[in-house]
PDB file of N, CA and C in Angstrom:
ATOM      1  N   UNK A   1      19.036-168.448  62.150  1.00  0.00           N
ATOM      2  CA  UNK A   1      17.654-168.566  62.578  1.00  0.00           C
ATOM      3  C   UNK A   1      17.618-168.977  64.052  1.00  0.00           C
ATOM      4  N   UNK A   2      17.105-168.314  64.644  1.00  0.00           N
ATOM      5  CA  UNK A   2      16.529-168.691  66.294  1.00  0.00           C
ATOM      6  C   UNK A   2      15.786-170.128  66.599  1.00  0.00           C
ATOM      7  N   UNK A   3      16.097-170.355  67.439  1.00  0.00           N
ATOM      8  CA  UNK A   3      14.888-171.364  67.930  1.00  0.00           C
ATOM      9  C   UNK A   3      13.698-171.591  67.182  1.00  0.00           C
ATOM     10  N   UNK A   4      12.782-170.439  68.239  1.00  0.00           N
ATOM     11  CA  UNK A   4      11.736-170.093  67.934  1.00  0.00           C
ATOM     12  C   UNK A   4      11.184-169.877  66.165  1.00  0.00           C
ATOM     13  N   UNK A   5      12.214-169.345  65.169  1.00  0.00           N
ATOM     14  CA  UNK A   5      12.079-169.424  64.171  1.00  0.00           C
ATOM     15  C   UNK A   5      12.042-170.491  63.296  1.00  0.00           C
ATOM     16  N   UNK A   6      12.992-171.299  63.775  1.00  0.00           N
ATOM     17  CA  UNK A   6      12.841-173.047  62.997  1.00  0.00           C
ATOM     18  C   UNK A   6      11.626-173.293  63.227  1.00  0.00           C
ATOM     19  N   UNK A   7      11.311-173.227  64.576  1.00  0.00           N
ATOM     20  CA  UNK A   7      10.191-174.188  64.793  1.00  0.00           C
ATOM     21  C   UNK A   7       9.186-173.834  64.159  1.00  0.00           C
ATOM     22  N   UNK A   8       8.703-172.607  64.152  1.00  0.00           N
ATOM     23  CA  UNK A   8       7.607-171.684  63.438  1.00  0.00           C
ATOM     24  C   UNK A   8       7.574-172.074  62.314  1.00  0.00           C
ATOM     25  N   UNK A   9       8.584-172.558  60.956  1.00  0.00           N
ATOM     26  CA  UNK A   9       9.361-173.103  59.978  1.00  0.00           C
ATOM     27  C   UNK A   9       8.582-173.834  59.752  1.00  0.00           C
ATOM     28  N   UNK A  10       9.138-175.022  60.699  1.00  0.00           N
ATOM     29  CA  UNK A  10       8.478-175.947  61.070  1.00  0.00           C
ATOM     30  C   UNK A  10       7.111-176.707  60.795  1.00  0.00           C
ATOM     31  N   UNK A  11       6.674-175.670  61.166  1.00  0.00           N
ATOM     32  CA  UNK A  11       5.109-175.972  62.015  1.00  0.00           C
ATOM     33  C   UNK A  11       4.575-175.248  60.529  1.00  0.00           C
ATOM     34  N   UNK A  12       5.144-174.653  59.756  1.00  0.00           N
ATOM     35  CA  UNK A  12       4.685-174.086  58.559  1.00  0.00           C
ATOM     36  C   UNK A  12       4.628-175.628  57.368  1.00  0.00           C
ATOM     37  N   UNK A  13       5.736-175.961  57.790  1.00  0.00           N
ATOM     38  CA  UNK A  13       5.843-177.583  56.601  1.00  0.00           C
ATOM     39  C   UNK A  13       5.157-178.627  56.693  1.00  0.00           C
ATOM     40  N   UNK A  14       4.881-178.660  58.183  1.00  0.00           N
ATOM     41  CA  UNK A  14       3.941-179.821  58.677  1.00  0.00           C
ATOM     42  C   UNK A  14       2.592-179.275  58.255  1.00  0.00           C
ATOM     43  N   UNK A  15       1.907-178.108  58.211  1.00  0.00           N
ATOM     44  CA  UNK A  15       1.092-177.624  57.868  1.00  0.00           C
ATOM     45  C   UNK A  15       0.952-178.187  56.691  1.00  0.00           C
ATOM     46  N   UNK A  16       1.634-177.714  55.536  1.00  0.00           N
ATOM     47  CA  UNK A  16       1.550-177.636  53.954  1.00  0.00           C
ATOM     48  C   UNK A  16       1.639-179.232  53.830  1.00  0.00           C
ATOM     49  N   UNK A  17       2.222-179.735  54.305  1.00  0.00           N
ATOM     50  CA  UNK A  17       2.176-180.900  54.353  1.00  0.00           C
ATOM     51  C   UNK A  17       1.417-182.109  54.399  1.00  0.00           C
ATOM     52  N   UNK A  18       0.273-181.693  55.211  1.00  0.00           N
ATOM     53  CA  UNK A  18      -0.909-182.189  55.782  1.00  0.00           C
ATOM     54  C   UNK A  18      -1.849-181.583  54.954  1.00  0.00           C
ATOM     55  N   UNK A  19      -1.728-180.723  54.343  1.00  0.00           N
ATOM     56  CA  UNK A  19      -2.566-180.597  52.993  1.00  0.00           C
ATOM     57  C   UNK A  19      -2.542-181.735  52.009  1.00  0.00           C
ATOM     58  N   UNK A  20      -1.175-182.257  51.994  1.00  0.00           N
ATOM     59  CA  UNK A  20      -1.163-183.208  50.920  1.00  0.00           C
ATOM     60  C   UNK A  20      -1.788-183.182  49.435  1.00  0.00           C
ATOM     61  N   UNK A  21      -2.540-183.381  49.046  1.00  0.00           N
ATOM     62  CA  UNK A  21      -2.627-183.596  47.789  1.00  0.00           C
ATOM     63  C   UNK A  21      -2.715-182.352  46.647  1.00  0.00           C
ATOM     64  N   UNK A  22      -2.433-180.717  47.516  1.00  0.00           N
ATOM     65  CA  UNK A  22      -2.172-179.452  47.252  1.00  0.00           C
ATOM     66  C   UNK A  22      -0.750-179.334  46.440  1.00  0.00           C
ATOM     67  N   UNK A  23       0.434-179.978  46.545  1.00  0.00           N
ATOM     68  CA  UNK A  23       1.344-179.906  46.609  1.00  0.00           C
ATOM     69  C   UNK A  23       2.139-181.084  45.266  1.00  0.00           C
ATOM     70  N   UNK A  24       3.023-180.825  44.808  1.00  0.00           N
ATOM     71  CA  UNK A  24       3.493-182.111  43.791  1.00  0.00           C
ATOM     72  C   UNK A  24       3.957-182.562  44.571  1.00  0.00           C
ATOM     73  N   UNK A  25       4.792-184.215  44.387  1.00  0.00           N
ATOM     74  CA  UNK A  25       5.595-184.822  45.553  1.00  0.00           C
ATOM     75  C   UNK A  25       7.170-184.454  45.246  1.00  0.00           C
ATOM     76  N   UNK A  26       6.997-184.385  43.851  1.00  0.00           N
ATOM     77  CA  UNK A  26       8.758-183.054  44.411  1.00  0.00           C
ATOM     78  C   UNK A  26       8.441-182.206  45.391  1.00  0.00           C
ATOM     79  N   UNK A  27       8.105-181.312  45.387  1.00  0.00           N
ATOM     80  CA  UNK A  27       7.929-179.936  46.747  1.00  0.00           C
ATOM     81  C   UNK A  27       7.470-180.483  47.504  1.00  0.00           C
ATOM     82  N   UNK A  28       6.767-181.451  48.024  1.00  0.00           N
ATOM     83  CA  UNK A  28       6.522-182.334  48.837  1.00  0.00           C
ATOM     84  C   UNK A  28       7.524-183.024  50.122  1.00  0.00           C
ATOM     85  N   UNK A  29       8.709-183.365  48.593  1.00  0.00           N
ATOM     86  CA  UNK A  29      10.012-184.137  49.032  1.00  0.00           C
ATOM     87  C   UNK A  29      10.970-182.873  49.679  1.00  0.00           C
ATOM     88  N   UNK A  30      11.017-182.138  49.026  1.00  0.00           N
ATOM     89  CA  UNK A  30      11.673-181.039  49.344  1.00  0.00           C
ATOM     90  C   UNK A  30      11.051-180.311  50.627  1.00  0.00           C
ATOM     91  N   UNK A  31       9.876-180.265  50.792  1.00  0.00           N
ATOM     92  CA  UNK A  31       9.440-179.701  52.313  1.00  0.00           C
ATOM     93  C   UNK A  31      10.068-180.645  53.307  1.00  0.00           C
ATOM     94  N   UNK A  32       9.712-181.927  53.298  1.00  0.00           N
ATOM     95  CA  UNK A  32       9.860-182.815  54.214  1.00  0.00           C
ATOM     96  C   UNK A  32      11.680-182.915  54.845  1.00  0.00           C
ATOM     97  N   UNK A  33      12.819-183.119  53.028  1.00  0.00           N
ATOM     98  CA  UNK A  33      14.059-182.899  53.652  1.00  0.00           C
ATOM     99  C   UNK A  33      14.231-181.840  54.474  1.00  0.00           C
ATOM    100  N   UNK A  34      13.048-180.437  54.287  1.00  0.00           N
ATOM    101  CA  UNK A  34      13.517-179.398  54.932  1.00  0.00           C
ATOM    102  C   UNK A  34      13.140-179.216  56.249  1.00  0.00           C
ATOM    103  N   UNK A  35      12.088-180.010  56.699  1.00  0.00           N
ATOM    104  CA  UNK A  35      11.703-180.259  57.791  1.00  0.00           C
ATOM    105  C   UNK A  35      12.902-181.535  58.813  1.00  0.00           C
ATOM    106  N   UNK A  36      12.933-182.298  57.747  1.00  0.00           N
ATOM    107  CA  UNK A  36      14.353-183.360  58.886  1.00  0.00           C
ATOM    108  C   UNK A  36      15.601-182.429  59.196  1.00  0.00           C
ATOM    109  N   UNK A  37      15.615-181.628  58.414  1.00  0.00           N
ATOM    110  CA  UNK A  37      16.616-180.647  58.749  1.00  0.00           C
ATOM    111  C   UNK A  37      16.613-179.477  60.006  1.00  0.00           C
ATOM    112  N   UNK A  38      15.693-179.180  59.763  1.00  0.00           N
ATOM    113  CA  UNK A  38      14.965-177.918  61.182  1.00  0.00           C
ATOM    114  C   UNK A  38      14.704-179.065  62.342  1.00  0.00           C
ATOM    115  N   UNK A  39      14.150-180.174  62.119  1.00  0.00           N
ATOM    116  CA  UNK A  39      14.495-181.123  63.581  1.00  0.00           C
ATOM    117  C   UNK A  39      15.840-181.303  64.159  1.00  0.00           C
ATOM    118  N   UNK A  40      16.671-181.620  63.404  1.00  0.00           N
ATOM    119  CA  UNK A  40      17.887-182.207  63.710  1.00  0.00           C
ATOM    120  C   UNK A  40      18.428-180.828  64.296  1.00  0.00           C
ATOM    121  N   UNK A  41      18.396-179.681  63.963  1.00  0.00           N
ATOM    122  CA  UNK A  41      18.813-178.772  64.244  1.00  0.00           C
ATOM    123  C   UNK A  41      18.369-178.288  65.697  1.00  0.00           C
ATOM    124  N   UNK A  42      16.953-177.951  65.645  1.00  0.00           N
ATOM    125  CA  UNK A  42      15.994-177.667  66.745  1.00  0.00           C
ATOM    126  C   UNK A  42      16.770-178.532  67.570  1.00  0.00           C
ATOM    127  N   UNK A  43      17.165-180.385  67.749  1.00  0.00           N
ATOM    128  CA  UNK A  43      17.557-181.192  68.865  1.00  0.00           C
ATOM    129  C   UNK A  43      18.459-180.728  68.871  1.00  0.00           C
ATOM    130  N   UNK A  44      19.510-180.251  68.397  1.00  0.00           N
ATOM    131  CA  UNK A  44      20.732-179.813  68.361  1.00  0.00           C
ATOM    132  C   UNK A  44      20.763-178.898  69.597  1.00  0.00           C
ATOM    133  N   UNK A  45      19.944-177.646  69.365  1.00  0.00           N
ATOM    134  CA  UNK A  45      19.482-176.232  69.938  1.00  0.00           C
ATOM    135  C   UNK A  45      19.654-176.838  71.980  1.00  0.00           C
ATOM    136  N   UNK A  46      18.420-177.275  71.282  1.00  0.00           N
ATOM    137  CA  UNK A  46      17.905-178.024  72.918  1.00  0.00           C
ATOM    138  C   UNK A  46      19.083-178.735  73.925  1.00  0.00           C
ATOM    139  N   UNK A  47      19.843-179.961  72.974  1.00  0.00           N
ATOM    140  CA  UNK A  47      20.911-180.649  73.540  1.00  0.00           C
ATOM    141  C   UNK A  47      21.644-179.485  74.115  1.00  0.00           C
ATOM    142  N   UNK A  48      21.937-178.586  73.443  1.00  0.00           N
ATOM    143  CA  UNK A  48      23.049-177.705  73.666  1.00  0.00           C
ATOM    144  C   UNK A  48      22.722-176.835  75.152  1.00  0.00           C
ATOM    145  N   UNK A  49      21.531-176.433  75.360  1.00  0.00           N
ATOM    146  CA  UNK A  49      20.635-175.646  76.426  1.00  0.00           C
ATOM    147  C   UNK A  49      20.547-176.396  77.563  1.00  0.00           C
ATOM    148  N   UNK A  50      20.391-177.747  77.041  1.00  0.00           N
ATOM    149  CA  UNK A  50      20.177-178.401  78.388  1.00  0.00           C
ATOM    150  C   UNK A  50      21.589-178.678  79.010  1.00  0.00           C
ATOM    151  N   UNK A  51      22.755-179.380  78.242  1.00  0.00           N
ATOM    152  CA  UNK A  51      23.814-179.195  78.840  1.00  0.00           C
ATOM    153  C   UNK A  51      24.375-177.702  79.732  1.00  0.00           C
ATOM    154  N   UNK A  52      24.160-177.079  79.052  1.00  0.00           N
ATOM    155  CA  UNK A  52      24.090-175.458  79.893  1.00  0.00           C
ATOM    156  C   UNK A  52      23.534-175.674  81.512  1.00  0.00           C
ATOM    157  N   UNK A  53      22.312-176.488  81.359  1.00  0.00           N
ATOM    158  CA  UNK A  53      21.670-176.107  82.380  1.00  0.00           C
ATOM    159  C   UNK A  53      21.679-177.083  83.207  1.00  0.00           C
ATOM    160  N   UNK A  54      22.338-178.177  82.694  1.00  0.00           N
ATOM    161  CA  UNK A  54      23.178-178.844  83.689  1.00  0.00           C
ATOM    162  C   UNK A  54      24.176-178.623  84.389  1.00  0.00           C
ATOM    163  N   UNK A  55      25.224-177.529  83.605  1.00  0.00           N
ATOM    164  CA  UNK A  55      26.489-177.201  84.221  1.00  0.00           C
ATOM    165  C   UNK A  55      25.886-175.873  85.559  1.00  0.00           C
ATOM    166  N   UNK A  56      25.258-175.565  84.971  1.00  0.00           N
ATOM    167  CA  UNK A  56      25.349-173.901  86.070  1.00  0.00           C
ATOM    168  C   UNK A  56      24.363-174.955  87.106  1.00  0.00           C
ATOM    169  N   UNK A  57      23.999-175.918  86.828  1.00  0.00           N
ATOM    170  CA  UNK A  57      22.913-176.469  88.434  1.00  0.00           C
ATOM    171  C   UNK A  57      24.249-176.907  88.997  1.00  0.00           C
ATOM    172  N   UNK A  58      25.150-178.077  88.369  1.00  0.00           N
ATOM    173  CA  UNK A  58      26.230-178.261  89.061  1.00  0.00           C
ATOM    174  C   UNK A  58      27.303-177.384  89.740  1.00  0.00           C
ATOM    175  N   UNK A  59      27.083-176.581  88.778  1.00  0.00           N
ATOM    176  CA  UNK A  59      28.168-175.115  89.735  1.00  0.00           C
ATOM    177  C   UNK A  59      27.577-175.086  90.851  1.00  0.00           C
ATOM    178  N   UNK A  60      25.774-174.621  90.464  1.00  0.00           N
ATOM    179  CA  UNK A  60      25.374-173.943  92.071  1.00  0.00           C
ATOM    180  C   UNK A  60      25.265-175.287  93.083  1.00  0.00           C
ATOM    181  N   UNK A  61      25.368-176.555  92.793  1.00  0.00           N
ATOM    182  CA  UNK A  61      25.473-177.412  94.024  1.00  0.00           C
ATOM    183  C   UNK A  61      26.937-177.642  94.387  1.00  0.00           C
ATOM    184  N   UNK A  62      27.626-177.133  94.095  1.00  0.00           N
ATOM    185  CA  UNK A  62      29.461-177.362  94.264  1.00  0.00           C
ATOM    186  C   UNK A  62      29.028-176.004  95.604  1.00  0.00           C
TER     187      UNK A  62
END
């Protein structure tokens, strides 16, 4: 899954989520682990991009 696709994911769980009382709190529980999961990942994504874009600034100031 892309970036852009977690997040979309995402933004789908927080949705259903915020419905709240639509939902049992099993599938509830289960959205939410699935949402700490697409975060941790998503920071993952990012950490990884930004180190990138630290190295090629440092190249181009060398």
């Amino acid at each position: 899954m892309t970036f852009e696709e977690k997040l979309k994911k995402l933004t789908q769980i927080v949705e259903q989520l915020e419905e709240g009382n639509r939902l049992p709190l099993s599938d509830s529980l289960k959205l939410f682990e699935e949402g700490i999961g697409l975060i941790a990942s998503c920071r993952q994504i990012l950490e990884n991009a930004e180190q990138r874009v630290e190295i090629v600034l440092e190249t181009d100031n060398a």
